[in-house]
Protein backbone atom coordinates (compact mmCIF):
# COMPACT_ATOMS: atom_id res chain seq x y z
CA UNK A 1 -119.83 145.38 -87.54
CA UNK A 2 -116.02 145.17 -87.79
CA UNK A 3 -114.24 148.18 -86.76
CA UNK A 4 -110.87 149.65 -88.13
CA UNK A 5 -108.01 149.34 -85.90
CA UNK A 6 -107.31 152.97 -86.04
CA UNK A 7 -110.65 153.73 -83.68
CA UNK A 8 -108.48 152.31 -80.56
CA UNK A 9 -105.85 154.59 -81.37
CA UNK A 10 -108.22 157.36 -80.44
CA UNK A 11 -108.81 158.58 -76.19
CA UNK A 12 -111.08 160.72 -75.28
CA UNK A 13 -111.67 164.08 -73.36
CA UNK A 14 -112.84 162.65 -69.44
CA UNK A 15 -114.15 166.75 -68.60
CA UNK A 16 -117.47 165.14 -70.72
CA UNK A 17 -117.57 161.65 -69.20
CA UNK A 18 -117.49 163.24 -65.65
CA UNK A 19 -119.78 165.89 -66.33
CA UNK A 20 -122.22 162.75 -67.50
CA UNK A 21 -121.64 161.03 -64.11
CA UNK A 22 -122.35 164.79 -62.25
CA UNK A 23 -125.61 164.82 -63.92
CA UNK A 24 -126.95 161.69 -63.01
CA UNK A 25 -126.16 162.63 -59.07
CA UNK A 26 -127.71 165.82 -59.22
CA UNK A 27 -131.04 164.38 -60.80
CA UNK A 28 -130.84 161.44 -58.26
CA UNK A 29 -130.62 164.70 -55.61
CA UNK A 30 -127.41 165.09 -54.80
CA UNK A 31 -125.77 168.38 -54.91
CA UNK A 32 -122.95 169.12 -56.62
CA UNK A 33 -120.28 171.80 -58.08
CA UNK A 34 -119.39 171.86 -61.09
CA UNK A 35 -115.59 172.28 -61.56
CA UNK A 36 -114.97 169.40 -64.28
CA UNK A 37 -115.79 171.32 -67.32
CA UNK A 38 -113.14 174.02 -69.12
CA UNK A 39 -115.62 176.76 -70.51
CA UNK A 40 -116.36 180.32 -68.74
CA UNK A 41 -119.37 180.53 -67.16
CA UNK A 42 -120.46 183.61 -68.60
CA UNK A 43 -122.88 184.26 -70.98
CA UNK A 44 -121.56 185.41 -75.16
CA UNK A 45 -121.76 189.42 -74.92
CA UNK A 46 -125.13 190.75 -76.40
CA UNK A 47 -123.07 192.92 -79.71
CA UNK A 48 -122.38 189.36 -80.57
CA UNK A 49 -125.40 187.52 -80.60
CA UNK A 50 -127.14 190.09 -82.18
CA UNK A 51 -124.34 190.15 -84.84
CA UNK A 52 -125.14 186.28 -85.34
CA UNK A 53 -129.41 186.99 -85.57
CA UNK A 54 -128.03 189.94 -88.24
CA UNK A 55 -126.16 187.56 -90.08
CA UNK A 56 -128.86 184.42 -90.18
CA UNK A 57 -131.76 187.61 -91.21
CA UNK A 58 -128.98 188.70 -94.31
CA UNK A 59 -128.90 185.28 -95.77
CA UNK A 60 -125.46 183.94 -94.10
CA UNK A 61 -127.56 180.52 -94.50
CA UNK A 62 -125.28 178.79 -97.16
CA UNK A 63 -121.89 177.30 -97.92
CA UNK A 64 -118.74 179.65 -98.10
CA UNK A 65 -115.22 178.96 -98.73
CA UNK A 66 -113.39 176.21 -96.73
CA UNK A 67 -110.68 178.55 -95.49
CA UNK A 68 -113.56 181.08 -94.44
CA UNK A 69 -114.86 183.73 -95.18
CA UNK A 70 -112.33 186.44 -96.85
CA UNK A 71 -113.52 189.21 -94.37
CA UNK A 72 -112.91 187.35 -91.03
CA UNK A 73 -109.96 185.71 -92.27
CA UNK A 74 -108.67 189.13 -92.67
CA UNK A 75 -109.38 190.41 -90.04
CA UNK A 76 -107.92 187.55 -88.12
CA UNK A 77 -104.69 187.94 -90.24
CA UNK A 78 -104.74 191.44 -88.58
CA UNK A 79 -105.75 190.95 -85.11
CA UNK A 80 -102.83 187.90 -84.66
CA UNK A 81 -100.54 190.26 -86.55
CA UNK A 82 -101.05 193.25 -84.78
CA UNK A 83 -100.81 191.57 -81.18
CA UNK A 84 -97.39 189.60 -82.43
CA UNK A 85 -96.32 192.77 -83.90
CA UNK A 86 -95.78 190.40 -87.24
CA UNK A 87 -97.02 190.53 -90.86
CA UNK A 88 -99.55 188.17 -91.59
CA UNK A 89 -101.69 187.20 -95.11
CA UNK A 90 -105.37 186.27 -94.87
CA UNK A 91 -104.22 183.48 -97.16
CA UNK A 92 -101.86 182.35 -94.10
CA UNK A 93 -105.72 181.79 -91.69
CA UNK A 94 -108.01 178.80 -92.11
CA UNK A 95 -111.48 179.04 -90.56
CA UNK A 96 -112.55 175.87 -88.65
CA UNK A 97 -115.79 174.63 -86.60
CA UNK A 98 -113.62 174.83 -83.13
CA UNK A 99 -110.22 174.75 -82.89
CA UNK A 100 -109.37 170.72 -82.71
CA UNK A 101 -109.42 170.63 -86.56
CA UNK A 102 -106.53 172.77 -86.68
CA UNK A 103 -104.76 170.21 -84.26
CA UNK A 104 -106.17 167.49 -86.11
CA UNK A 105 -105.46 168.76 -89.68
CA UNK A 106 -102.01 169.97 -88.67
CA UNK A 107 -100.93 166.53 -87.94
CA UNK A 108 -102.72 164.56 -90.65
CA UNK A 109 -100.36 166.84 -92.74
CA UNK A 110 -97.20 166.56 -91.47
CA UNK A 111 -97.06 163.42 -89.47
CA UNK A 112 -96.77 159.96 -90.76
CA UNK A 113 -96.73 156.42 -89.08
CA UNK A 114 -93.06 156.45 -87.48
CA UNK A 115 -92.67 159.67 -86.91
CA UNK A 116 -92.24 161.50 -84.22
CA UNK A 117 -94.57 164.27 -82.21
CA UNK A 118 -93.34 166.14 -78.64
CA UNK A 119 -96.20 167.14 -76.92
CA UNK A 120 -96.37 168.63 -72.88
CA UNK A 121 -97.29 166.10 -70.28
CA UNK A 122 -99.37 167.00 -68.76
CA UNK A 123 -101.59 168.48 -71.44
CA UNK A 124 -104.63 168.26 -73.20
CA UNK A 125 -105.76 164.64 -74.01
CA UNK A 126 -106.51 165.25 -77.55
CA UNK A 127 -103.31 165.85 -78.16
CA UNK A 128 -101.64 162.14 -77.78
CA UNK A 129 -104.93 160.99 -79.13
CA UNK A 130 -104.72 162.73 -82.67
CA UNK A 131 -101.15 161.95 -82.82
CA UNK A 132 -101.63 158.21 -82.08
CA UNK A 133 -104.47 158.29 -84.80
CA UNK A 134 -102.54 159.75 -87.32
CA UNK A 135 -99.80 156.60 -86.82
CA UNK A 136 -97.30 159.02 -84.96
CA UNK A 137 -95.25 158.35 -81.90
CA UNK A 138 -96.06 160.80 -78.81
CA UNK A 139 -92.97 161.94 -77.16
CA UNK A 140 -93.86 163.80 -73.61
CA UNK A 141 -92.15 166.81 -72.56
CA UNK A 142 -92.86 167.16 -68.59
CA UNK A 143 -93.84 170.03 -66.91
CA UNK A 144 -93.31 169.89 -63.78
CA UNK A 145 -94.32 171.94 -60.51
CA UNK A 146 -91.38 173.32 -59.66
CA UNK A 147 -90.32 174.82 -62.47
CA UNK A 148 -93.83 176.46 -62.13
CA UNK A 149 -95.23 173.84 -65.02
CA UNK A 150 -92.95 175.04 -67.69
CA UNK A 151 -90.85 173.10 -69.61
CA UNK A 152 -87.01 172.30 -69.79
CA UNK A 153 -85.45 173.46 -72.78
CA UNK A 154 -82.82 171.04 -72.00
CA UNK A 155 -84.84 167.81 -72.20
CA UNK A 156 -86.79 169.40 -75.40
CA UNK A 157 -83.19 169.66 -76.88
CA UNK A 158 -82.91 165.61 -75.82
CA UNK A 159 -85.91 164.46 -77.28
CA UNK A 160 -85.26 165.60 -80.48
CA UNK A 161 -84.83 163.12 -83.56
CA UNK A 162 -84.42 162.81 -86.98
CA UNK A 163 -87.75 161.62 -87.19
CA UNK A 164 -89.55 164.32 -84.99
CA UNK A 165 -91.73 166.10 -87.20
CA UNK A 166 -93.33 168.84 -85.05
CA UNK A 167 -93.43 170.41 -81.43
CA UNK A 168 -96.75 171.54 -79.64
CA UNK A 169 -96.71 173.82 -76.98
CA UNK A 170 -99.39 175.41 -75.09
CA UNK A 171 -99.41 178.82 -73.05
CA UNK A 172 -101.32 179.77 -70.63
CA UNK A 173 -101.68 176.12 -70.66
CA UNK A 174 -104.27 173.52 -69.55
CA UNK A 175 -104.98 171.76 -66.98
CA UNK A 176 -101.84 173.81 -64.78
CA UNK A 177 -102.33 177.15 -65.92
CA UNK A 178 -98.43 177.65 -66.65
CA UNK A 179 -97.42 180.07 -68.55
CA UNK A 180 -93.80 179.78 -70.63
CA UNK A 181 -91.61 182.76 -70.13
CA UNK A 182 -90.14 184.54 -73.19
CA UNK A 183 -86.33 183.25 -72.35
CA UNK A 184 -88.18 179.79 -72.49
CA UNK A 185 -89.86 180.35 -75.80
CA UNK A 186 -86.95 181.91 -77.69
CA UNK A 187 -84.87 179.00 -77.17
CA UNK A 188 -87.72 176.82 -78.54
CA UNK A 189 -87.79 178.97 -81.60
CA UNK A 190 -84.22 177.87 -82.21
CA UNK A 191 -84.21 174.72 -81.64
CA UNK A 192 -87.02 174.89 -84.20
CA UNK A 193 -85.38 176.30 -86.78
CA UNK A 194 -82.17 174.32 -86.61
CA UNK A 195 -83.77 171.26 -86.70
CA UNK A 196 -86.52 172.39 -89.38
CA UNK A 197 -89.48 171.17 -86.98
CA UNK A 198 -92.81 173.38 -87.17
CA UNK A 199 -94.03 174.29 -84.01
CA UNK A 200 -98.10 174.07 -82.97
CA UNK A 201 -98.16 176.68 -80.40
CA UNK A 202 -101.47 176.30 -78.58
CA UNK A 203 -102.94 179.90 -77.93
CA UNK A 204 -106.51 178.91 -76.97
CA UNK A 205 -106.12 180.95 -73.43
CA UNK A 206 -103.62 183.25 -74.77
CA UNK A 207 -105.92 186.16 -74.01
CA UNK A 208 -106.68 184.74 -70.58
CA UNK A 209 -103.38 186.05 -68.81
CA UNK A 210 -103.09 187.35 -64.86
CA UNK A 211 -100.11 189.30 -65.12
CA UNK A 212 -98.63 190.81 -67.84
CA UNK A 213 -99.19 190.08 -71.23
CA UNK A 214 -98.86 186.50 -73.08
CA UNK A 215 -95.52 185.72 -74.56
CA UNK A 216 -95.84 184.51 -77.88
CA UNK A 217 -93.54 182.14 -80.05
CA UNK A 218 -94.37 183.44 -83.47
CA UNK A 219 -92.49 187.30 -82.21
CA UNK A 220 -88.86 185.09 -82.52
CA UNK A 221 -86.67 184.74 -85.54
CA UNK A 222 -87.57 181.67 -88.17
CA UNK A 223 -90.93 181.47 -86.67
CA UNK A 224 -92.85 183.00 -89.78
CA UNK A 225 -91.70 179.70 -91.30
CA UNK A 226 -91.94 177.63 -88.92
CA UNK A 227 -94.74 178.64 -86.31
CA UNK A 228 -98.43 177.38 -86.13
CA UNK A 229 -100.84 179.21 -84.17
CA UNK A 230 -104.21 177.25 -82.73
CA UNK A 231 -106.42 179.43 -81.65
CA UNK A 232 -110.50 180.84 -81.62
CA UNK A 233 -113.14 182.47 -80.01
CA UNK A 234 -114.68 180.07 -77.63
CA UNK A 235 -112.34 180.65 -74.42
CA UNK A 236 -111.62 184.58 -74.68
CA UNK A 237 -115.43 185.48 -75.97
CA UNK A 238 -117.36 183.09 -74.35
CA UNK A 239 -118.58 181.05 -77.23
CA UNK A 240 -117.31 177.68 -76.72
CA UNK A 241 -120.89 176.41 -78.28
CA UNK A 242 -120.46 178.11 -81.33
CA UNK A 243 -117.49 176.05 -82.61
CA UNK A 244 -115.22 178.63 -84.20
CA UNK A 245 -111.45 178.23 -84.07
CA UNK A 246 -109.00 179.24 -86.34
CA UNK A 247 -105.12 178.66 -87.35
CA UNK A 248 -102.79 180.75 -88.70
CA UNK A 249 -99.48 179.15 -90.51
CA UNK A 250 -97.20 179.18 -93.60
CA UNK A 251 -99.06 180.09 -96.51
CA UNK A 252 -98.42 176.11 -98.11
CA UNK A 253 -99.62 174.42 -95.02
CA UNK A 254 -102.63 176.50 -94.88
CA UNK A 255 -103.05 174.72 -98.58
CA UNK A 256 -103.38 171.52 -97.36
CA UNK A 257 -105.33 172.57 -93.82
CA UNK A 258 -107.84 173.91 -96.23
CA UNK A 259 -107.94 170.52 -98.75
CA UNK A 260 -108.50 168.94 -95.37
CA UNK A 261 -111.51 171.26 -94.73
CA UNK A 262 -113.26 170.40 -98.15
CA UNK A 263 -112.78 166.88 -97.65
CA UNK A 264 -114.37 166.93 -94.24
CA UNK A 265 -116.33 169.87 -92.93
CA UNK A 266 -116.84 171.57 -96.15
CA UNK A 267 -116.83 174.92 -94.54
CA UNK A 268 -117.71 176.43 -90.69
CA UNK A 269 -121.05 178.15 -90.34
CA UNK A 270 -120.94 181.59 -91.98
CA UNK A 271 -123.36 183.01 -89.43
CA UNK A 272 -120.92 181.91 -86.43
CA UNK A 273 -117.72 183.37 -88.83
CA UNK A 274 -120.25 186.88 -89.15
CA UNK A 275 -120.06 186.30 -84.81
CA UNK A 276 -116.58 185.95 -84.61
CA UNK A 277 -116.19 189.17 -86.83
CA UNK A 278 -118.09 190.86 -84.07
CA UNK A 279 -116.01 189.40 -81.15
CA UNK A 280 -112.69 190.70 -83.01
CA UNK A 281 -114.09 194.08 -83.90
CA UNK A 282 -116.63 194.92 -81.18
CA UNK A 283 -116.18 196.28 -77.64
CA UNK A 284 -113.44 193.88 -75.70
CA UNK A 285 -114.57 195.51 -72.25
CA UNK A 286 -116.57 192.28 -71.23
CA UNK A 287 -113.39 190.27 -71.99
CA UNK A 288 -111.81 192.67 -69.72
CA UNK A 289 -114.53 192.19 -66.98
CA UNK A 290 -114.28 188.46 -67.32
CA UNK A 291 -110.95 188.03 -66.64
CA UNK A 292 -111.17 190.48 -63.76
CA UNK A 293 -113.72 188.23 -62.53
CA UNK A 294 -111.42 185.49 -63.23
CA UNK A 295 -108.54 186.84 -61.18
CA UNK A 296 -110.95 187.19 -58.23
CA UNK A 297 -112.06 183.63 -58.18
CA UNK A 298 -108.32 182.32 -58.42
CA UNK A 299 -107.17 184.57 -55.86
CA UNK A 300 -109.86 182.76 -53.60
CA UNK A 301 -110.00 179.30 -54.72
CA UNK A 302 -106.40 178.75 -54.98
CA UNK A 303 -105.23 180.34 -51.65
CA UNK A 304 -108.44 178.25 -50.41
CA UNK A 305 -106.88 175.15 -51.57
CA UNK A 306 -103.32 176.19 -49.94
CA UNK A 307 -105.19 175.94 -46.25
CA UNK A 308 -106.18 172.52 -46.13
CA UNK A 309 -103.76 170.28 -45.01
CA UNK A 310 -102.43 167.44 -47.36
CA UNK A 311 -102.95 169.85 -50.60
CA UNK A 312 -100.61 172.77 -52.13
CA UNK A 313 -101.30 174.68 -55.40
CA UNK A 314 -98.97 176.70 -57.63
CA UNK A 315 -100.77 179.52 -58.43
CA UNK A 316 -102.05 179.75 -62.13
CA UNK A 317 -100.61 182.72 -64.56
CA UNK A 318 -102.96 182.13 -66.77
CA UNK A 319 -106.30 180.02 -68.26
CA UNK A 320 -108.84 179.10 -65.48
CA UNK A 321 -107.75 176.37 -63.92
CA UNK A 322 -105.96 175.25 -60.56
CA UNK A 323 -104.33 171.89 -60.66
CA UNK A 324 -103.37 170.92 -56.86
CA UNK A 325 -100.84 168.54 -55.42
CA UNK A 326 -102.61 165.98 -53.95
CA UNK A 327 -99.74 163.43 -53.25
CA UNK A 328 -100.09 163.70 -49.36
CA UNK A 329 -103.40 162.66 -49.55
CA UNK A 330 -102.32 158.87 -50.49
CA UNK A 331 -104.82 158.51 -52.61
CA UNK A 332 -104.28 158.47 -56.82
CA UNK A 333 -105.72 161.25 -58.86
CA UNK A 334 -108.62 159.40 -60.21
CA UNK A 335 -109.34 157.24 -56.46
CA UNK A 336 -109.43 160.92 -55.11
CA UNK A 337 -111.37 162.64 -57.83
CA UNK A 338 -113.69 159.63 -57.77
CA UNK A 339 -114.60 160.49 -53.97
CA UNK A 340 -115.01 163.88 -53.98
CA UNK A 341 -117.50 163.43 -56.57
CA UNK A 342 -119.43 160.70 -54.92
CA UNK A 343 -118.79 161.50 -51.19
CA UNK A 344 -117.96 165.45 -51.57
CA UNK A 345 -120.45 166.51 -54.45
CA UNK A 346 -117.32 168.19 -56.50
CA UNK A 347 -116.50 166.96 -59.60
CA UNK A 348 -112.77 167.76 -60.55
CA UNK A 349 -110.63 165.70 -63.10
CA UNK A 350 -107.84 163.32 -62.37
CA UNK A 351 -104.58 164.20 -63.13
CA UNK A 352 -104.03 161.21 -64.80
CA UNK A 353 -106.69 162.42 -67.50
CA UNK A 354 -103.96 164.70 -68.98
CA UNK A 355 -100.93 162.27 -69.08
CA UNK A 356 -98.59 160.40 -66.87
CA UNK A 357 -96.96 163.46 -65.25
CA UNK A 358 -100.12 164.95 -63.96
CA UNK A 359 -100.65 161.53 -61.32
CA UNK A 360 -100.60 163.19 -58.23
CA UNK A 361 -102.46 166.27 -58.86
CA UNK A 362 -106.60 166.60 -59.71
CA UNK A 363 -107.82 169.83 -62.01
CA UNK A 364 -110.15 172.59 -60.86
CA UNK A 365 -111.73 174.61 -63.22
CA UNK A 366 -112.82 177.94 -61.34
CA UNK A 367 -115.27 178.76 -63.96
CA UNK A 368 -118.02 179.20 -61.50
CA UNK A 369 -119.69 181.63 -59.08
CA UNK A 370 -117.37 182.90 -56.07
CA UNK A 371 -120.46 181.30 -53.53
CA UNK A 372 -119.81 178.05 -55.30
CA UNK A 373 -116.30 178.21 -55.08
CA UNK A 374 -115.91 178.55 -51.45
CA UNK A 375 -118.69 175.70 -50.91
CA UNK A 376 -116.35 173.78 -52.92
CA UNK A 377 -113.43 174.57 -50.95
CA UNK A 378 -115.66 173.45 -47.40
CA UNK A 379 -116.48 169.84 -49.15
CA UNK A 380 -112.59 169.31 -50.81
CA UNK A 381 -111.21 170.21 -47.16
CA UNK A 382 -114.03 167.66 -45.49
CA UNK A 383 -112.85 165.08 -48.39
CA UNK A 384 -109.12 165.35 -47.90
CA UNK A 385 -109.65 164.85 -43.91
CA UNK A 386 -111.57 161.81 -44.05
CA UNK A 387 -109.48 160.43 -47.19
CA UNK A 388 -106.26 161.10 -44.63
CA UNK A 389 -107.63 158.86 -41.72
């Protein structure tokens, strides 16, 4: 079987890989925590399941449109609105099974081979995957520590060419838990609109901020015409198995997102939409309890990592993730990663997973229990001593 030279183009997402090799230590005995994978580790609140078992017992069993369904778009188109403080059109919201296809469909429609894509560095891995299938050139934008994993408006400004044909940026962002400040985010809005480049802003954690609230690119001049926003249900609500995600964008993009739809998915379950209906209506205290929860396990896990010797963390604003220095430990991301799984019984990801700017630094994700956490903490300090001798 001969394969089409596109399928090289494509990486992959290592949080699965490692979670694999995890697996196969713990059933030859070995113990180990789990702080590879990026989903909470709390349960989908009960009004929402039950909305789901409602919505399978009424017959929401069969195809619906590709954009969604008219109700939850609408109510999406409200809930982004009112939390932007901006107008938004159902017809402006496409429906997707998770919230890659947005990233995916985004850039089959607006990027061709020689163009031009900035993404942040480090970042999620899909995105210089998807832009390399689609023919595109990936452009990184570093973040870097200390400007607290933001980026530099400065170098965006720089990497900007007459063939760059859109601008993602993600906040609270993954794997550093940065978040971009609003001074930061207006001036990419303008460099956006004098240049005529869309921007894919990344919202996935949005809701998943420590202090504050998120700042948000679409609330800046231009931005209705120029501003994509990526986001879902699986992060905030707890549903990353139900494969729900959503975009929201210019009313003639949303066209072709939703040609892109028929042509692929055909449309996303209508029982999950009838969920994610629930989620945005329904009671938002046990979003409130989970991030509370959230905070608590940062607080601990991060100043945990700050105490062992050879290691210093930034402290996350946002998402649920700590991504450590680790270039005292003379070891590379992956080398280190590699022996804390086998030798420590932690698996973490190497920063190298999310780009070339995050060598030198390994991601946490404190989605577990606070008992697990510090156990954690015991076997990285134990695996950054030995690794030092």
């Amino acid at each position: 079987m001969q394969f089409a030279e596109r399928m090289s183009l494509l990486g992959t997402e290592t949080a699965f890989e490692v979670l694999v090799k995890a697996r196969a230590l713990e059933a030859k005995g070995k113990d180990v925590v789990h702080l590879e994978i990026g989903e909470p580790d709390f349960d989908t609140p009960k009004h929402i399941i039950e909305a789901a078992k409602d919505a399978l017992d009424q017959g929401y069993t069969h195809y619906g449109p590709s954009a969604g369904l008219p109700e939850l778009r609408e109510a999406i188109a409200h809930d982004v609105g009112r939390s932007r403080g901006i107008p938004l059109r159902p017809e402006q919201v496409v429906v997707t099974p998770g919230a890659k296809p947005i990233m995916f469909y985004v850039l089959l429609a607006l990027a061709q081979p020689g163009d031009e894509v900035i993404y942040p560095n480090p970042g999620f891995p899909i995105y210089e995957s998807v832009i390399r299938f689609v023919g595109a050139r990936p452009v990184p934008i570093p973040l870097r520590e200390e400007r607290q994993f933001s980026l530099d408006v400065n170098e965006l400004r720089d990497l900007i060419t007459e063939r760059t044909r859109l601008i993602i940026i993600n906040s609270p962002q993954n794997p550093t838990g940065g978040v971009l400040p609003s001074e930061d985010l207006q001036i990419i809005a303008e460099i956006a609109v004098q240049h005529g480049i869309p921007v894919l802003a990344d919202e996935i954690y949005s809701r998943m901020v420590y202090e504050g609230e998120a700042q948000r690119i679409m609330v800046y001049d231009g931005m209705a015409d120029w501003g994509i926003i990526l986001d879902g249900v699986s992060k905030t609500y707890a549903m990353t198995g139900w494969r729900l995600g959503y975009g929201v964008m210019p009313e003639p993009l949303a066209v072709h997102v939703t040609r892109l739809m028929t042509n692929s998915n055909s449309c996303t379950a209508a029982f999950t939409q009838r969920a994610a209906l629930a989620a945005l209506h329904g009671p938002q205290e046990p979003v409130d309890t989970m991030m509370a929860e959230f905070r608590r396990r940062r607080d601990v896990f991060v100043e945990g990592l700050n105490t062992v010797p050879g290691l210093h963390c930034t402290m996350p604003k946002g998402a649920f993730y700590a991504f450590p220095n680790i270039s005292e430990v003379s070891a590379s991301s992956q080398e280190f990663a590699n022996y804390l799984l086998q030798e420590g019984g932690v698996a973490a990801l190497a920063g190298k997973d999310f780009g070339t700017y995050g060598e030198g630094y390994v991601r946490f994700s404190y989605a577990n229990s606070l008992t697990n956490l510090r156990k954690a903490l015991e076997r990285i300090a134990d695996c950054v001593e030995k690794f030092k001798r």
